[in-house]
PDB file of N, CA and C in Angstrom:
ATOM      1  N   UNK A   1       0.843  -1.159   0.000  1.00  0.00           N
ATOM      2  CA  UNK A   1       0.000   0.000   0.000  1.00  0.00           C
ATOM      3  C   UNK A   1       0.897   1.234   0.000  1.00  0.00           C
ATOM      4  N   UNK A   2       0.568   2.590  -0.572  1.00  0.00           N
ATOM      5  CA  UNK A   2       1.132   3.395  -0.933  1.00  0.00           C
ATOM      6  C   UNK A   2       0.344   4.474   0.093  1.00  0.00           C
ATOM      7  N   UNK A   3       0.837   5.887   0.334  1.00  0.00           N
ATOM      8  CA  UNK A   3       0.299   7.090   0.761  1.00  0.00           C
ATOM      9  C   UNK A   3       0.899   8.293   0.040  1.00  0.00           C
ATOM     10  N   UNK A   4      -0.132   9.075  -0.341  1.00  0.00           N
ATOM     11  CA  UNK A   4       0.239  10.320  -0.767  1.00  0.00           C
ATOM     12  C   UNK A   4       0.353  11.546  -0.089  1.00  0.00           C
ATOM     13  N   UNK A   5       1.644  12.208   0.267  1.00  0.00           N
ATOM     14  CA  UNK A   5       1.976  13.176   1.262  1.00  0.00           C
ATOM     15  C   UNK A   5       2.233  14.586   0.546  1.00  0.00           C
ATOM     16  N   UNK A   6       1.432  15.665   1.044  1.00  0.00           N
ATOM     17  CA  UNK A   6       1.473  16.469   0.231  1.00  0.00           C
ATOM     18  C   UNK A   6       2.219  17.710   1.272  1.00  0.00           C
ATOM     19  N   UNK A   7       3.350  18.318   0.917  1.00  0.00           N
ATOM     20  CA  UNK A   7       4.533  19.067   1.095  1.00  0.00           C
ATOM     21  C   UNK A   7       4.882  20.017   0.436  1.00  0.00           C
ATOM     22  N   UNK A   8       5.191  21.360   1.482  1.00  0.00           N
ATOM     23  CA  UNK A   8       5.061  22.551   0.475  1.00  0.00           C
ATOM     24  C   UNK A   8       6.091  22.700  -0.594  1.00  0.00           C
ATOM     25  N   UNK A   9       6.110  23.100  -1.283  1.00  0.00           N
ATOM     26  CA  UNK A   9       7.842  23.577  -2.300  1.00  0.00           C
ATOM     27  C   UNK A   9       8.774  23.562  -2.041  1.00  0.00           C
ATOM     28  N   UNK A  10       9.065  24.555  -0.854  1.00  0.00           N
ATOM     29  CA  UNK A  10      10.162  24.995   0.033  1.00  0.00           C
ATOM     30  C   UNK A  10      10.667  23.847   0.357  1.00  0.00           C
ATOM     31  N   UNK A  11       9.563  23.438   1.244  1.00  0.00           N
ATOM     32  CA  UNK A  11       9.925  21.744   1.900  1.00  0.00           C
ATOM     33  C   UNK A  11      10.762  20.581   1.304  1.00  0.00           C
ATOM     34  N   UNK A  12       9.947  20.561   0.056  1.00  0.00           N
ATOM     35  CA  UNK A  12      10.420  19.646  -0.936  1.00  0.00           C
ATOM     36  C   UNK A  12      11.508  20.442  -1.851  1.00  0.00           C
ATOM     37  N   UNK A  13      12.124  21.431  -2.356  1.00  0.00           N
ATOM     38  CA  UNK A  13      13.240  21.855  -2.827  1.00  0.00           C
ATOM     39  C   UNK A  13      14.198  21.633  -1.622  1.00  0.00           C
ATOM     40  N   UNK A  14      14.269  21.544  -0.554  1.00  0.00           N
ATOM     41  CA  UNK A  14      15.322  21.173   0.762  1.00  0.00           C
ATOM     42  C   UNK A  14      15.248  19.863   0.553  1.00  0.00           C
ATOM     43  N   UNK A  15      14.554  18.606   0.601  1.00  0.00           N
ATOM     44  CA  UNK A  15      14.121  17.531   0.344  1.00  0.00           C
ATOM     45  C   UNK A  15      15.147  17.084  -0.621  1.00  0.00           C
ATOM     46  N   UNK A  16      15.193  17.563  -2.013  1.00  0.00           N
ATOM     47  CA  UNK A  16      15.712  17.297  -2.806  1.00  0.00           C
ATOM     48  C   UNK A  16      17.134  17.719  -2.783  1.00  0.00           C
ATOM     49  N   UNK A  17      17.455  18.891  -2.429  1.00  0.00           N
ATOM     50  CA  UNK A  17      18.881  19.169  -2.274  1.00  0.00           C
ATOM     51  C   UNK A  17      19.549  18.309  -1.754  1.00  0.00           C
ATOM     52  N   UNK A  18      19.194  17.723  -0.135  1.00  0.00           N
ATOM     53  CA  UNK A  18      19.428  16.962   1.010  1.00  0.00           C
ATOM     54  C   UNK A  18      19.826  15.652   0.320  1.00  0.00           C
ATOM     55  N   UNK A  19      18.531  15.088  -0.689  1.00  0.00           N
ATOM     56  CA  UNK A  19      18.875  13.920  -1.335  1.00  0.00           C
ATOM     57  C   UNK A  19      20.249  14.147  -2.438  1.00  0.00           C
ATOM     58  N   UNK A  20      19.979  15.208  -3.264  1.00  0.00           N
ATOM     59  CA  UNK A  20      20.783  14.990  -4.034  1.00  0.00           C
ATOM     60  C   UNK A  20      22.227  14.815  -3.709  1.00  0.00           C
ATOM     61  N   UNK A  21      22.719  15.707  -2.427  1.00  0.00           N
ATOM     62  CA  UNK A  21      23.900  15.936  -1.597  1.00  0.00           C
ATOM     63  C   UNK A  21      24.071  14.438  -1.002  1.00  0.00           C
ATOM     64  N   UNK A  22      23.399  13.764  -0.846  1.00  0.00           N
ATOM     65  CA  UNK A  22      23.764  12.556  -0.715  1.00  0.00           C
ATOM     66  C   UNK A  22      23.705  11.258  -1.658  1.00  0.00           C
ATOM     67  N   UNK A  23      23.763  11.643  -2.523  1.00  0.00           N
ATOM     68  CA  UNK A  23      23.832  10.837  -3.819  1.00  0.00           C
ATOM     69  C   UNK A  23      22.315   9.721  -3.843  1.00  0.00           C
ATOM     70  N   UNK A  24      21.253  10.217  -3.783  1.00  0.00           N
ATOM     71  CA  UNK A  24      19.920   9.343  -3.448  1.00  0.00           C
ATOM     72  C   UNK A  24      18.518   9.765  -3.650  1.00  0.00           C
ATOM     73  N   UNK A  25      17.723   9.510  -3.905  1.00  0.00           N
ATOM     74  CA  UNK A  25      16.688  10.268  -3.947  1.00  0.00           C
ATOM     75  C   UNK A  25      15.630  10.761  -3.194  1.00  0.00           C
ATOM     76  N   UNK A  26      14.469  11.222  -3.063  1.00  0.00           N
ATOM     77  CA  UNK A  26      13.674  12.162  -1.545  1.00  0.00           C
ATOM     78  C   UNK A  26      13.327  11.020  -0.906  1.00  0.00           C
ATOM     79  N   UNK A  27      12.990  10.217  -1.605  1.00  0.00           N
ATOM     80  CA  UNK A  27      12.669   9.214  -0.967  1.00  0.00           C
ATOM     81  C   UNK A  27      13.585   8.060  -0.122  1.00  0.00           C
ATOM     82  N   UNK A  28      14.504   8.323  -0.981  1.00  0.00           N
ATOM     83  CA  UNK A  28      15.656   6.839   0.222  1.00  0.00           C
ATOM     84  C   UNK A  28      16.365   8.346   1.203  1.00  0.00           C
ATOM     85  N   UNK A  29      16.519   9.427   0.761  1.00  0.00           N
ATOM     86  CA  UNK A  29      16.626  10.163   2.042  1.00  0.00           C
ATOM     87  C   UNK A  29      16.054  10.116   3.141  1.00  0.00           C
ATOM     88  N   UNK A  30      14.333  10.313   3.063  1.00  0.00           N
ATOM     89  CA  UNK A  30      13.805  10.017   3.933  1.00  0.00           C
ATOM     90  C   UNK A  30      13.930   8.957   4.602  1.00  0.00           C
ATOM     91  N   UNK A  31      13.591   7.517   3.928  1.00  0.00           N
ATOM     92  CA  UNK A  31      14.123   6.433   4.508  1.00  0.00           C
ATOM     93  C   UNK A  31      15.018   6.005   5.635  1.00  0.00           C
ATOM     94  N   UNK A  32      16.357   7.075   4.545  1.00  0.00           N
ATOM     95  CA  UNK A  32      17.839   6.608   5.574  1.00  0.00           C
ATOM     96  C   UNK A  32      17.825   7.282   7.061  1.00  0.00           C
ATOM     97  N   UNK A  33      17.013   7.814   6.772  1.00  0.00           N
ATOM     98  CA  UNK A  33      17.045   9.308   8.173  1.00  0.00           C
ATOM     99  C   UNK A  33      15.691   8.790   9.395  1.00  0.00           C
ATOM    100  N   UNK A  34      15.048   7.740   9.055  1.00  0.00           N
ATOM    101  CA  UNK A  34      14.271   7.446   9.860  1.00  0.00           C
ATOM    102  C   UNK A  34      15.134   6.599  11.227  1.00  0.00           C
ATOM    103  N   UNK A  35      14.352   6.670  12.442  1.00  0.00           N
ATOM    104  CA  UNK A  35      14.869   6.041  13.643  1.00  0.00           C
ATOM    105  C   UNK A  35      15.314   4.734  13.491  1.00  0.00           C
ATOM    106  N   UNK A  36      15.146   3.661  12.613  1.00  0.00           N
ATOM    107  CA  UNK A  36      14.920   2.378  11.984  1.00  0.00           C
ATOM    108  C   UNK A  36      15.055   2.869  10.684  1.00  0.00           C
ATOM    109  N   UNK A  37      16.361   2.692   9.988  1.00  0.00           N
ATOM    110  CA  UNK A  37      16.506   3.107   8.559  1.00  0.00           C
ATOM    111  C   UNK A  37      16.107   2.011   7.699  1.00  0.00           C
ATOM    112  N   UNK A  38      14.978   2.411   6.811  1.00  0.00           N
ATOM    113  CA  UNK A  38      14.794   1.244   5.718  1.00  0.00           C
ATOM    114  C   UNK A  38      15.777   1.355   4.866  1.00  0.00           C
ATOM    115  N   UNK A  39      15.954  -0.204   4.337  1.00  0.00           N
ATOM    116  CA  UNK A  39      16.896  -0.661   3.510  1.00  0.00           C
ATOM    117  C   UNK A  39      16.409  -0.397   2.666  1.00  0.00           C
ATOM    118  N   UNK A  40      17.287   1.089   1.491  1.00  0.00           N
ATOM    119  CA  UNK A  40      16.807   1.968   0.092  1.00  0.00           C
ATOM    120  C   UNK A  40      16.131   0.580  -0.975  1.00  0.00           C
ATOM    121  N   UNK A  41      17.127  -0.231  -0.356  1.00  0.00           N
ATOM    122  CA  UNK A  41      16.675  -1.777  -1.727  1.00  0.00           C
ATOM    123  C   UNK A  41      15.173  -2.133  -1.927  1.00  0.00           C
ATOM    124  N   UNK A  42      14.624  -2.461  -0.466  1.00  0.00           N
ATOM    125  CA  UNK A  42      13.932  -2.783  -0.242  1.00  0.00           C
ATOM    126  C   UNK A  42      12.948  -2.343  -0.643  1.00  0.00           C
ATOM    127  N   UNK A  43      13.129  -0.544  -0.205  1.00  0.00           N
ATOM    128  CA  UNK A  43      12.067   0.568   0.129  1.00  0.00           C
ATOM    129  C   UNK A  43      11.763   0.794  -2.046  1.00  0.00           C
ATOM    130  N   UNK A  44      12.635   0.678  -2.423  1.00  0.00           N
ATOM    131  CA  UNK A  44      12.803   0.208  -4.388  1.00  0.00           C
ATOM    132  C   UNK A  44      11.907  -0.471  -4.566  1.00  0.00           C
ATOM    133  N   UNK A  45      11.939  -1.714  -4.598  1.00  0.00           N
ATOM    134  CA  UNK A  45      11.683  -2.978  -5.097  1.00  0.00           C
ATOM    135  C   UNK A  45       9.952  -2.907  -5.136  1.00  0.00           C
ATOM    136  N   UNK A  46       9.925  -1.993  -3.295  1.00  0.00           N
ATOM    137  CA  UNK A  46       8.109  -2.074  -2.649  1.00  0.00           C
ATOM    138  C   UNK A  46       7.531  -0.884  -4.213  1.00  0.00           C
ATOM    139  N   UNK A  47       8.691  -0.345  -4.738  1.00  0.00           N
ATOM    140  CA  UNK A  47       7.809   1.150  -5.311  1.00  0.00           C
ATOM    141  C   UNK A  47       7.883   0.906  -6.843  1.00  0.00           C
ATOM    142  N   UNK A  48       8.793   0.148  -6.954  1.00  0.00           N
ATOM    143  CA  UNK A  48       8.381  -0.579  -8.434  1.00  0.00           C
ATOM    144  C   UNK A  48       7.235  -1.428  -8.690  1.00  0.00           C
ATOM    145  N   UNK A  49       7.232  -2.521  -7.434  1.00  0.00           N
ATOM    146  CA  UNK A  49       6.206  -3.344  -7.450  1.00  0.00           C
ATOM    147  C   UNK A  49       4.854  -2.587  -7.473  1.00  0.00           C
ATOM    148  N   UNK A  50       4.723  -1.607  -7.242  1.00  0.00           N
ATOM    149  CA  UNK A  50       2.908  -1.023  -7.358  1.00  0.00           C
ATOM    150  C   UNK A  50       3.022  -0.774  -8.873  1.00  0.00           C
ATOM    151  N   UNK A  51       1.582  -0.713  -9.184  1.00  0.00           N
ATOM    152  CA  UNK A  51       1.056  -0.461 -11.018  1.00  0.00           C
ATOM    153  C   UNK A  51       1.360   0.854 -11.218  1.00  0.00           C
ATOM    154  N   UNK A  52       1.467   1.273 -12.201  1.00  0.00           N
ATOM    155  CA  UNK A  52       2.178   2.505 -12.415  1.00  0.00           C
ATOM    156  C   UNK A  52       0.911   3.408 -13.247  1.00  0.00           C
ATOM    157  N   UNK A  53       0.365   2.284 -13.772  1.00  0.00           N
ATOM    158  CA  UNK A  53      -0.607   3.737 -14.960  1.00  0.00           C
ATOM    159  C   UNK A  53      -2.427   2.210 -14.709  1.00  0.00           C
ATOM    160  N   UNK A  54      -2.893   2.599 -15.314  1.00  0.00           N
ATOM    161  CA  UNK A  54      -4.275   1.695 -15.117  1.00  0.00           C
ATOM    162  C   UNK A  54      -4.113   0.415 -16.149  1.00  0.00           C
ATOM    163  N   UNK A  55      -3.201   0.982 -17.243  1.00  0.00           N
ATOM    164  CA  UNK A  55      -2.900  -0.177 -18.047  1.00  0.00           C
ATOM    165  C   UNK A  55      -2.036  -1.938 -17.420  1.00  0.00           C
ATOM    166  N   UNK A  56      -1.157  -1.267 -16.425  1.00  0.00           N
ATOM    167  CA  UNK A  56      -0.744  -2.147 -15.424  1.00  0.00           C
ATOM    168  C   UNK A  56      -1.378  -2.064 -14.306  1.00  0.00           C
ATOM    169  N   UNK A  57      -2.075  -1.647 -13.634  1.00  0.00           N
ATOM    170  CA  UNK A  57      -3.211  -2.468 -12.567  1.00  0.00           C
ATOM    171  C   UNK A  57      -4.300  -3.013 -13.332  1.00  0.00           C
ATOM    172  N   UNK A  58      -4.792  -3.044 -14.661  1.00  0.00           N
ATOM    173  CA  UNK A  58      -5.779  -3.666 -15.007  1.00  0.00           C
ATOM    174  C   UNK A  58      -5.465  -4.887 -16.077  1.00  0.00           C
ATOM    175  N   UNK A  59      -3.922  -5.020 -15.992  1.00  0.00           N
ATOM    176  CA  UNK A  59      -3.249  -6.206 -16.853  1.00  0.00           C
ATOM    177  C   UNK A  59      -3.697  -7.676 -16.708  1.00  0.00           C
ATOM    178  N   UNK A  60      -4.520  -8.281 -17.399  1.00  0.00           N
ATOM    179  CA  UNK A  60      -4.754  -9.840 -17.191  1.00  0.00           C
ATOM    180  C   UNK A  60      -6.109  -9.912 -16.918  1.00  0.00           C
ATOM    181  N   UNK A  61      -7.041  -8.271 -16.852  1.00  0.00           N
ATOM    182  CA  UNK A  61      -8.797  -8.878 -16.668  1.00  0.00           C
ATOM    183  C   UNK A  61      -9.347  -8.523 -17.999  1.00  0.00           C
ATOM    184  N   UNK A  62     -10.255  -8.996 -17.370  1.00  0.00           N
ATOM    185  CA  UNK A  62     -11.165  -8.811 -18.947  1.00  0.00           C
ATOM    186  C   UNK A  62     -12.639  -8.708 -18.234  1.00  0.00           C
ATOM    187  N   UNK A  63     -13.430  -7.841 -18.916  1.00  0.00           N
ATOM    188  CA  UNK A  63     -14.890  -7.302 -17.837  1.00  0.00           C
ATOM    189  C   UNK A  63     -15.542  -5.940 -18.621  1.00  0.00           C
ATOM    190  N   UNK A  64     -16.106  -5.330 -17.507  1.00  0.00           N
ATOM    191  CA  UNK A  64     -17.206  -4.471 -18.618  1.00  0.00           C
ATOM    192  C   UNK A  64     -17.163  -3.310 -17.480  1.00  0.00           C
ATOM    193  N   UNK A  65     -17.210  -1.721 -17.625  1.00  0.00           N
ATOM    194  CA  UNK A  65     -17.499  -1.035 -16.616  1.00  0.00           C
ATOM    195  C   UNK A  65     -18.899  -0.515 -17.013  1.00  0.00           C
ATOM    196  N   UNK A  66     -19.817  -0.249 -15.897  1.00  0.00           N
ATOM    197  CA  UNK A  66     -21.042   0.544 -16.028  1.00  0.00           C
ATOM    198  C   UNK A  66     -20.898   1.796 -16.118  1.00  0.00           C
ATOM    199  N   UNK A  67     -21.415   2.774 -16.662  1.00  0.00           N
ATOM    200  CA  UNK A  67     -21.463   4.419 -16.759  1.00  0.00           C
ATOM    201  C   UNK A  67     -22.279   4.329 -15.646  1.00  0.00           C
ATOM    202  N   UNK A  68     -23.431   3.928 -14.916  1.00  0.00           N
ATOM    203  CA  UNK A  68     -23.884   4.296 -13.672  1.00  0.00           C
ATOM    204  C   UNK A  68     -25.277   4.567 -14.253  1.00  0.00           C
ATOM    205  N   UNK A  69     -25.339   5.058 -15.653  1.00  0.00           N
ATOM    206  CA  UNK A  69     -26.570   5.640 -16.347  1.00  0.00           C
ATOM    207  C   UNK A  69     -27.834   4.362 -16.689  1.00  0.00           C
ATOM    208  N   UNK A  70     -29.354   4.495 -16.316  1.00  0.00           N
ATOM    209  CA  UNK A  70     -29.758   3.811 -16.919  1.00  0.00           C
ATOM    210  C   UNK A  70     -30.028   3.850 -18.652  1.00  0.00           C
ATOM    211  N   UNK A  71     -30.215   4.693 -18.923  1.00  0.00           N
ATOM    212  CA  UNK A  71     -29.958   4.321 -20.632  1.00  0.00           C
ATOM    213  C   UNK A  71     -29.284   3.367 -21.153  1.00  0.00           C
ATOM    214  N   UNK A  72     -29.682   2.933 -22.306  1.00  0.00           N
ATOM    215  CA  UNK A  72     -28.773   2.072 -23.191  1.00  0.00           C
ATOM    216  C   UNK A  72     -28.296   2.552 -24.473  1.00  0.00           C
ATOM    217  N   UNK A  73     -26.583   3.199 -24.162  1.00  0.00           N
ATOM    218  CA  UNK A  73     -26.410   3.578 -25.505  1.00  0.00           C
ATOM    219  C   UNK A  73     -25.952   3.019 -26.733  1.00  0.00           C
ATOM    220  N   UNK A  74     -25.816   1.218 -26.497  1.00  0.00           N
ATOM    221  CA  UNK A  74     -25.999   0.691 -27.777  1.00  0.00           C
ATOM    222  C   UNK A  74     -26.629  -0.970 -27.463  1.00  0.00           C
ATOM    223  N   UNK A  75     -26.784  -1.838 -28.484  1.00  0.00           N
ATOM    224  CA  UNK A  75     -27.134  -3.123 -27.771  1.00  0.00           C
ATOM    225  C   UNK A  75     -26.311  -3.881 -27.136  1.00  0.00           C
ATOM    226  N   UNK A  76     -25.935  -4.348 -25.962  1.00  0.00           N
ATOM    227  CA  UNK A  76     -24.889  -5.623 -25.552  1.00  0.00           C
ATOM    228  C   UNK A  76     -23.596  -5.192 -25.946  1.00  0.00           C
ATOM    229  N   UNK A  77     -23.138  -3.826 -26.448  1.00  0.00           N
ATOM    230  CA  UNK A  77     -21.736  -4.139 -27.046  1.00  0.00           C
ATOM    231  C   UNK A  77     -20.737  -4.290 -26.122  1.00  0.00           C
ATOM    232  N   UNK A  78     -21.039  -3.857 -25.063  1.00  0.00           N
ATOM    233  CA  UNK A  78     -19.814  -4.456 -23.983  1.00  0.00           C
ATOM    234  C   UNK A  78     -19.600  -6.300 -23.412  1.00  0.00           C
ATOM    235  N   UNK A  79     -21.035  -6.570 -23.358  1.00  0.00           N
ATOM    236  CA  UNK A  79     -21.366  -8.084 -23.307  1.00  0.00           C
ATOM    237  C   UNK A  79     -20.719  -8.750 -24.480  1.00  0.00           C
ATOM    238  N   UNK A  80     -20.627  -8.263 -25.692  1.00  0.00           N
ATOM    239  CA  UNK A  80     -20.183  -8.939 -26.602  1.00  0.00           C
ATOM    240  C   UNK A  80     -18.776  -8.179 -26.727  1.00  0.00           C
ATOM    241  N   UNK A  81     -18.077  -7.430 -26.576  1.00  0.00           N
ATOM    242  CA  UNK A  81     -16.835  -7.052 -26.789  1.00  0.00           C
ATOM    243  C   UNK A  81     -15.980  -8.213 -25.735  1.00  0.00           C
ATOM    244  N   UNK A  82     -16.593  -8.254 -24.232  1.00  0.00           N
ATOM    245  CA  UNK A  82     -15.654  -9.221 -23.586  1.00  0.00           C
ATOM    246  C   UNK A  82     -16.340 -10.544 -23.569  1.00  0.00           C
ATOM    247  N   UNK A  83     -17.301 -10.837 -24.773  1.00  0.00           N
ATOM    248  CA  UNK A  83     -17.112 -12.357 -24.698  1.00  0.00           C
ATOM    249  C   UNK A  83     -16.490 -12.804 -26.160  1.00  0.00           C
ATOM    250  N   UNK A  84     -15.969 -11.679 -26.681  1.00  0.00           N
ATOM    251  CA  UNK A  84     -15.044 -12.052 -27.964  1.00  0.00           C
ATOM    252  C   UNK A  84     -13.859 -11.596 -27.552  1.00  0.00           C
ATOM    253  N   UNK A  85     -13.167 -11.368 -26.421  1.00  0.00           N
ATOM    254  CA  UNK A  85     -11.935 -11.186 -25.722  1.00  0.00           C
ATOM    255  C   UNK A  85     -11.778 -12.224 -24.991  1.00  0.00           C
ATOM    256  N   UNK A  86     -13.046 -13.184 -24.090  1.00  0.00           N
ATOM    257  CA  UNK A  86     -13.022 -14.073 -23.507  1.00  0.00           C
ATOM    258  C   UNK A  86     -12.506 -15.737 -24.819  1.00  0.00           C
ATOM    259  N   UNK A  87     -12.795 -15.132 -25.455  1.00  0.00           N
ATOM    260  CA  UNK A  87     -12.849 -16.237 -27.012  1.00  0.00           C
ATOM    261  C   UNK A  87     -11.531 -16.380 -27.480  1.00  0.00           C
ATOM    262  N   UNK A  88     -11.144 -15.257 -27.647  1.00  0.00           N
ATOM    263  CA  UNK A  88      -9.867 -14.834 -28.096  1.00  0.00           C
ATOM    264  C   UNK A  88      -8.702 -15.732 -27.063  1.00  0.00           C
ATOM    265  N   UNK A  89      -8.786 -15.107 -25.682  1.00  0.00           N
ATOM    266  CA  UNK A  89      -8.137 -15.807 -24.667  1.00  0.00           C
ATOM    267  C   UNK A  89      -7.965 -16.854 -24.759  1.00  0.00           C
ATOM    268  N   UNK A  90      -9.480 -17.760 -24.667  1.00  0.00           N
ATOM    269  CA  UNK A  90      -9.659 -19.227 -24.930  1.00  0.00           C
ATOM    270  C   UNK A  90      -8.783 -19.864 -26.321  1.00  0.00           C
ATOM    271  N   UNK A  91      -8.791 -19.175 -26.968  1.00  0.00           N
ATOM    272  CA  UNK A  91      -7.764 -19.757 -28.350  1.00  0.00           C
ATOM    273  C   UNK A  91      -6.613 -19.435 -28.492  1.00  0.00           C
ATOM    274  N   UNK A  92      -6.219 -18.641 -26.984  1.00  0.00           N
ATOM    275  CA  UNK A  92      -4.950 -18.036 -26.714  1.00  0.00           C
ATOM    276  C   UNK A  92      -4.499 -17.296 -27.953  1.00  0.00           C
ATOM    277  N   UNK A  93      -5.113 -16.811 -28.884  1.00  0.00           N
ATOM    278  CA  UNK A  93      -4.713 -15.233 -29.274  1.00  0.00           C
ATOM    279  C   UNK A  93      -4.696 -14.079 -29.102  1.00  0.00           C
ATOM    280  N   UNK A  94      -5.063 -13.873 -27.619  1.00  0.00           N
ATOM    281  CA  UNK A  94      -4.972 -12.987 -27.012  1.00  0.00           C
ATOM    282  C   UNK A  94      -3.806 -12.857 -26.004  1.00  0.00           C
TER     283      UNK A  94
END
């Protein structure tokens, strides 16, 4: 799990100096400087491993989203778009 910390300019232009002066980035600065220093490797590996854009958190499903709207703005085409992706899969050309 990730958190987003929001820090003024100032803050973060010192941030960055601090890191850069130590050959590292804001983040393994912070790290190294905690009471219990995380290992920069580690504290890496955790920040690569999260999805980066929706194309990689949504890698490997296949499904349909609702607009929320009751209208129907065409017939089934989402029902039939992922059961000819589900098809595809199945014949592993996908």
């Amino acid at each position: 799990m990730s958190h987003m910390l929001e820090i003024p300019d100032t803050l973060y232009a010192a941030l960055q100096k601090a890191a850069d002066a130590s050959g590292t980035t804001p983040l393994g600065w912070i790290a190294a400087h905690l009471p219990n220093p995380v290992d920069a490797e580690d504290l890496r590996k955790e920040y690569d491993a999260e999805p980066k854009t929706l194309a990689d958190l949504f890698a490997g499903r296949v499904g349909r989203i609702r607009s929320g709207g009751e209208e129907r703005l065409s017939e089934d085409c989402g029902a039939k778009f992922t059961d000819s992706l589900e098809a595809k899969r199945g014949s592993g050309s996908l």
